[in-house]
N, C-alpha and C. Protein backbone atom coordinates (compact mmCIF):
# COMPACT_ATOMS: atom_id res chain seq x y z
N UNK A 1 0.83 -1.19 0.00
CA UNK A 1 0.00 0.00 0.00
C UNK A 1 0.88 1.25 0.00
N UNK A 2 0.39 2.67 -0.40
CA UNK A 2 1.31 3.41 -0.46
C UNK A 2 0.96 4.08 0.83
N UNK A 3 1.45 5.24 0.98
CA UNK A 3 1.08 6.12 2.09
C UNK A 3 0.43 7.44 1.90
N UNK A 4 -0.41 7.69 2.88
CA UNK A 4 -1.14 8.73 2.38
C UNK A 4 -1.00 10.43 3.25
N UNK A 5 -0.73 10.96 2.62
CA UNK A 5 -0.48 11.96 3.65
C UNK A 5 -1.40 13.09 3.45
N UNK A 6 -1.91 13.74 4.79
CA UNK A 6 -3.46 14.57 4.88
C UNK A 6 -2.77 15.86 5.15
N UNK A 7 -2.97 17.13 4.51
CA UNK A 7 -2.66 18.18 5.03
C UNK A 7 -4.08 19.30 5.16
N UNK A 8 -4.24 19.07 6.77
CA UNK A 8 -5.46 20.32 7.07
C UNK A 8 -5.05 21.71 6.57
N UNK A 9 -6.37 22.27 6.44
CA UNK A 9 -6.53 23.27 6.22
C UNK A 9 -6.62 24.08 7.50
N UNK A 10 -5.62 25.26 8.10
CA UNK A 10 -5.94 25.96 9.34
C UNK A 10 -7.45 26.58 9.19
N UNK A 11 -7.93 26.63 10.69
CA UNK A 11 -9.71 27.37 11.24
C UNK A 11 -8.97 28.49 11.28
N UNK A 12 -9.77 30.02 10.71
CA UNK A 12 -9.37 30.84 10.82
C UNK A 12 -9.69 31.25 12.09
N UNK A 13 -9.01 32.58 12.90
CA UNK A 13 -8.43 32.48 14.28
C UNK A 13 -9.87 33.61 14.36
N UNK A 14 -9.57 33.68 16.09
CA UNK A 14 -10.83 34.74 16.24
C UNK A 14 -10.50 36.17 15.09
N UNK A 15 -8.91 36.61 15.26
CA UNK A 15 -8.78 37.64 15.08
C UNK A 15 -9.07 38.01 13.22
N UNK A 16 -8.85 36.60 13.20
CA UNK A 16 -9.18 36.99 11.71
C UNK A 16 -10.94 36.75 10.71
N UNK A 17 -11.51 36.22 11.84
CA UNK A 17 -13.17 36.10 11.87
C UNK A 17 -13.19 38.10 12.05
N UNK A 18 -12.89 38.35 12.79
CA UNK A 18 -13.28 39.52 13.80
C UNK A 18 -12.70 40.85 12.20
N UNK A 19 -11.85 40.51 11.72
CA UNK A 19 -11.31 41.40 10.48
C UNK A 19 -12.52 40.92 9.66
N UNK A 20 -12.71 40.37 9.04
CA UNK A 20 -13.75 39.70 8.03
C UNK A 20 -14.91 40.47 8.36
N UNK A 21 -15.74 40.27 9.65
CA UNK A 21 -16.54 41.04 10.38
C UNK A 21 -17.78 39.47 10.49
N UNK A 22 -17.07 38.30 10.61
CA UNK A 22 -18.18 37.00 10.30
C UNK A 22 -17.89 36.64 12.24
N UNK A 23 -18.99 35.81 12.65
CA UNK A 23 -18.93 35.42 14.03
C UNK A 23 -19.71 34.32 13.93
N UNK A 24 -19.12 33.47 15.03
CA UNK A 24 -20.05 31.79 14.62
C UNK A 24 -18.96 30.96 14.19
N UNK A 25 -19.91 30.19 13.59
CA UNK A 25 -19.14 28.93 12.22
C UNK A 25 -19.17 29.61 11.07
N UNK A 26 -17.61 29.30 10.50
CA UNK A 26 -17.15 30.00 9.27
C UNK A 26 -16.59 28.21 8.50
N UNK A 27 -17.13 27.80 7.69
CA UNK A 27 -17.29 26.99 6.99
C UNK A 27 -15.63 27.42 6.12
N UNK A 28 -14.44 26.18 6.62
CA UNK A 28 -13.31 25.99 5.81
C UNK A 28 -13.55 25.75 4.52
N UNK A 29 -12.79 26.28 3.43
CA UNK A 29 -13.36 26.00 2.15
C UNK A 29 -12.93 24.07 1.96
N UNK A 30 -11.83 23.81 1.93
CA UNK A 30 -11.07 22.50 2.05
C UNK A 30 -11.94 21.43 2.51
N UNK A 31 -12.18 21.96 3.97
CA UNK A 31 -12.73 20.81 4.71
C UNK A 31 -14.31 20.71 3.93
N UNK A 32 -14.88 21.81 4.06
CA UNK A 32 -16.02 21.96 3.62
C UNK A 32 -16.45 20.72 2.52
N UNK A 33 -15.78 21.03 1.72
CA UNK A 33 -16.00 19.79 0.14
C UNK A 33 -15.57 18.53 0.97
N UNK A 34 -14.85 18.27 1.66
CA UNK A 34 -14.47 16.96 2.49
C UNK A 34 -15.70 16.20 3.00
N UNK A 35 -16.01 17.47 4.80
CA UNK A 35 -17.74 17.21 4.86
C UNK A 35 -18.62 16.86 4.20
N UNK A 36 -18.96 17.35 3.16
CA UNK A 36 -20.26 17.51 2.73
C UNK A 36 -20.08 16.01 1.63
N UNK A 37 -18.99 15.60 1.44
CA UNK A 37 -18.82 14.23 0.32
C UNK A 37 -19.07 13.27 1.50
N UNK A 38 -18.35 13.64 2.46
CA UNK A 38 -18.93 12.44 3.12
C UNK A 38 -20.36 12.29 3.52
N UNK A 39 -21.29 13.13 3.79
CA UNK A 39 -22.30 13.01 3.65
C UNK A 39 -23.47 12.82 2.82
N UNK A 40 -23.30 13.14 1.72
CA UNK A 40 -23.46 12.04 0.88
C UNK A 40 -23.15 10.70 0.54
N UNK A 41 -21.66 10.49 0.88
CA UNK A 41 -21.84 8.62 1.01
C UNK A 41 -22.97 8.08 2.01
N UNK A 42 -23.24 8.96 2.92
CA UNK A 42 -23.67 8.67 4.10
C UNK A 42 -25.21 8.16 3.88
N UNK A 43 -26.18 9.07 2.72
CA UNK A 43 -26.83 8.60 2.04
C UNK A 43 -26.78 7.47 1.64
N UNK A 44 -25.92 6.49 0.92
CA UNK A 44 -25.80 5.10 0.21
C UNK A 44 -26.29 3.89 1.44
N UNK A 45 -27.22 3.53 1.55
CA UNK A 45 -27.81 2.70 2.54
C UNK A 45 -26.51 1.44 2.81
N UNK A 46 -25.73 0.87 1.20
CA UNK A 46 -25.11 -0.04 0.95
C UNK A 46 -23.25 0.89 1.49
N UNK A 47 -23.41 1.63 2.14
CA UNK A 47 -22.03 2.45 2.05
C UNK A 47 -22.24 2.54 3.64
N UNK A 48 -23.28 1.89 4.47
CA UNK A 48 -23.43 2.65 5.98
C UNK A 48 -22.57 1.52 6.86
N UNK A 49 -22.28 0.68 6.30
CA UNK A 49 -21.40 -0.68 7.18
C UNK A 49 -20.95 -1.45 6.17
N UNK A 50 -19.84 -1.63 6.11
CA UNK A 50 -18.37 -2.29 5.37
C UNK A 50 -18.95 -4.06 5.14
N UNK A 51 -19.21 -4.46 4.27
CA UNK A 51 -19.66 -5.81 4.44
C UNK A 51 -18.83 -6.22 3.04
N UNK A 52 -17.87 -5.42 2.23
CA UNK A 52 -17.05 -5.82 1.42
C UNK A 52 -15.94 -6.71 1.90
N UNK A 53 -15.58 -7.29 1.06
CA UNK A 53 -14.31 -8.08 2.00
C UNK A 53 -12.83 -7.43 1.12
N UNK A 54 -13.25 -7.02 0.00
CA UNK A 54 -11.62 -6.77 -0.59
C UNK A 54 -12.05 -4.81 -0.93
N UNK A 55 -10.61 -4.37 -0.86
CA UNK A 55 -10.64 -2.87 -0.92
C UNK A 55 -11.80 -2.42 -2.48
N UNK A 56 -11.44 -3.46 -3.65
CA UNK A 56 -11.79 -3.09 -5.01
C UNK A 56 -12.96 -3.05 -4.78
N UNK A 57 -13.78 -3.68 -4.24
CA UNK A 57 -15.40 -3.71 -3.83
C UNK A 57 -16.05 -2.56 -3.33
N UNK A 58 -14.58 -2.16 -2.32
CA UNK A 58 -15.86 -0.82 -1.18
C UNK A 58 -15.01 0.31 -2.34
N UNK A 59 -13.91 0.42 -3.39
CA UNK A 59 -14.32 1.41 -4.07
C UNK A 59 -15.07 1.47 -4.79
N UNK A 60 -15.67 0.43 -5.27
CA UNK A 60 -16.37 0.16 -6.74
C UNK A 60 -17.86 1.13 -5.75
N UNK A 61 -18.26 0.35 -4.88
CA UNK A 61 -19.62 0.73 -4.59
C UNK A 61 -19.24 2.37 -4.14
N UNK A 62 -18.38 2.69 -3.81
CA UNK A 62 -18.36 4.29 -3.76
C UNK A 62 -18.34 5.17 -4.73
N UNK A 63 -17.79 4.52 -5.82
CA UNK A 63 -17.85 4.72 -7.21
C UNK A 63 -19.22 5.22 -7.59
N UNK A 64 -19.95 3.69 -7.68
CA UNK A 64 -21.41 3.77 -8.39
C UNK A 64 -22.24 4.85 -6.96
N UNK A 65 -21.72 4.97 -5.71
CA UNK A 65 -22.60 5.86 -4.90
C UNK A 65 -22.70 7.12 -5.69
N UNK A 66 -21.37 7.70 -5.99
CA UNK A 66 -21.62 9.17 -6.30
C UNK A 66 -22.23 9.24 -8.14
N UNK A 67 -22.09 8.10 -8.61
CA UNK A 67 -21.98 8.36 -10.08
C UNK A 67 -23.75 8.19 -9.89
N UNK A 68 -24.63 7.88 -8.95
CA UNK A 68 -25.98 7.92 -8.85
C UNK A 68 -26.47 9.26 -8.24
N UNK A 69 -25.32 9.76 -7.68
CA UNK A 69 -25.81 11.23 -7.24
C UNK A 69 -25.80 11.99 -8.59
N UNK A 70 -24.58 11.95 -9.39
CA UNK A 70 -24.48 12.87 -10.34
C UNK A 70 -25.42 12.54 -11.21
N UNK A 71 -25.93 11.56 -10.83
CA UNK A 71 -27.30 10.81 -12.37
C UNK A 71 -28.47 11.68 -12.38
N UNK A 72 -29.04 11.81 -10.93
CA UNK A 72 -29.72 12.60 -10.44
C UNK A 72 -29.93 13.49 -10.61
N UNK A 73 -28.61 14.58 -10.48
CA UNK A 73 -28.59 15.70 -10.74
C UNK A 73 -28.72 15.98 -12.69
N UNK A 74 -28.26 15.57 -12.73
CA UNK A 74 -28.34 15.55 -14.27
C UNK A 74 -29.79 15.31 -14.54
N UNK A 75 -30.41 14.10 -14.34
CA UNK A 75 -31.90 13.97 -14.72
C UNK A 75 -32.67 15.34 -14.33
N UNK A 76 -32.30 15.84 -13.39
CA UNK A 76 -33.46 17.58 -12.88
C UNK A 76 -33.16 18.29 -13.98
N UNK A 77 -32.30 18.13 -14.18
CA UNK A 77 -31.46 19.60 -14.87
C UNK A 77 -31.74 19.17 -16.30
């Protein structure tokens, strides 16, 4: 396997919420797209507990998860 290496995105600090003039939750752009993909897998009933036995399986079905989101979207549109 290779190795994978994660580099966060810094939370901007109070002082720089407080320049902006935003207070609360300020939504990271980075993480943001991270979140929100995972929640959509989260949707896939077949994606909520690992019952694959080999890695090629749980990508394949993550695969066809999102390629049914984008189906979707496409059919509205």
């Amino acid at each position: 396997m290779t190795k994978i290496q994660f580099e966060l995105s810094p939370k901007p600090s109070k002082t720089e919420k407080a320049e902006k003039g935003l207070s609360g939750f300020v939504p990271v752009k980075t993480r943001w797209v991270i979140e929100r993909s995972n929640s959509w897998m989260e949707r896939c009933k077949s994606l909520v507990k690992s019952f694959e036995r080999t890695l090629e399986h749980s990508t394949t079905k993550i695969h066809l998860c999102f390629l049914r989101l984008l189906l979707r979207r496409l059919a509205v549109s």
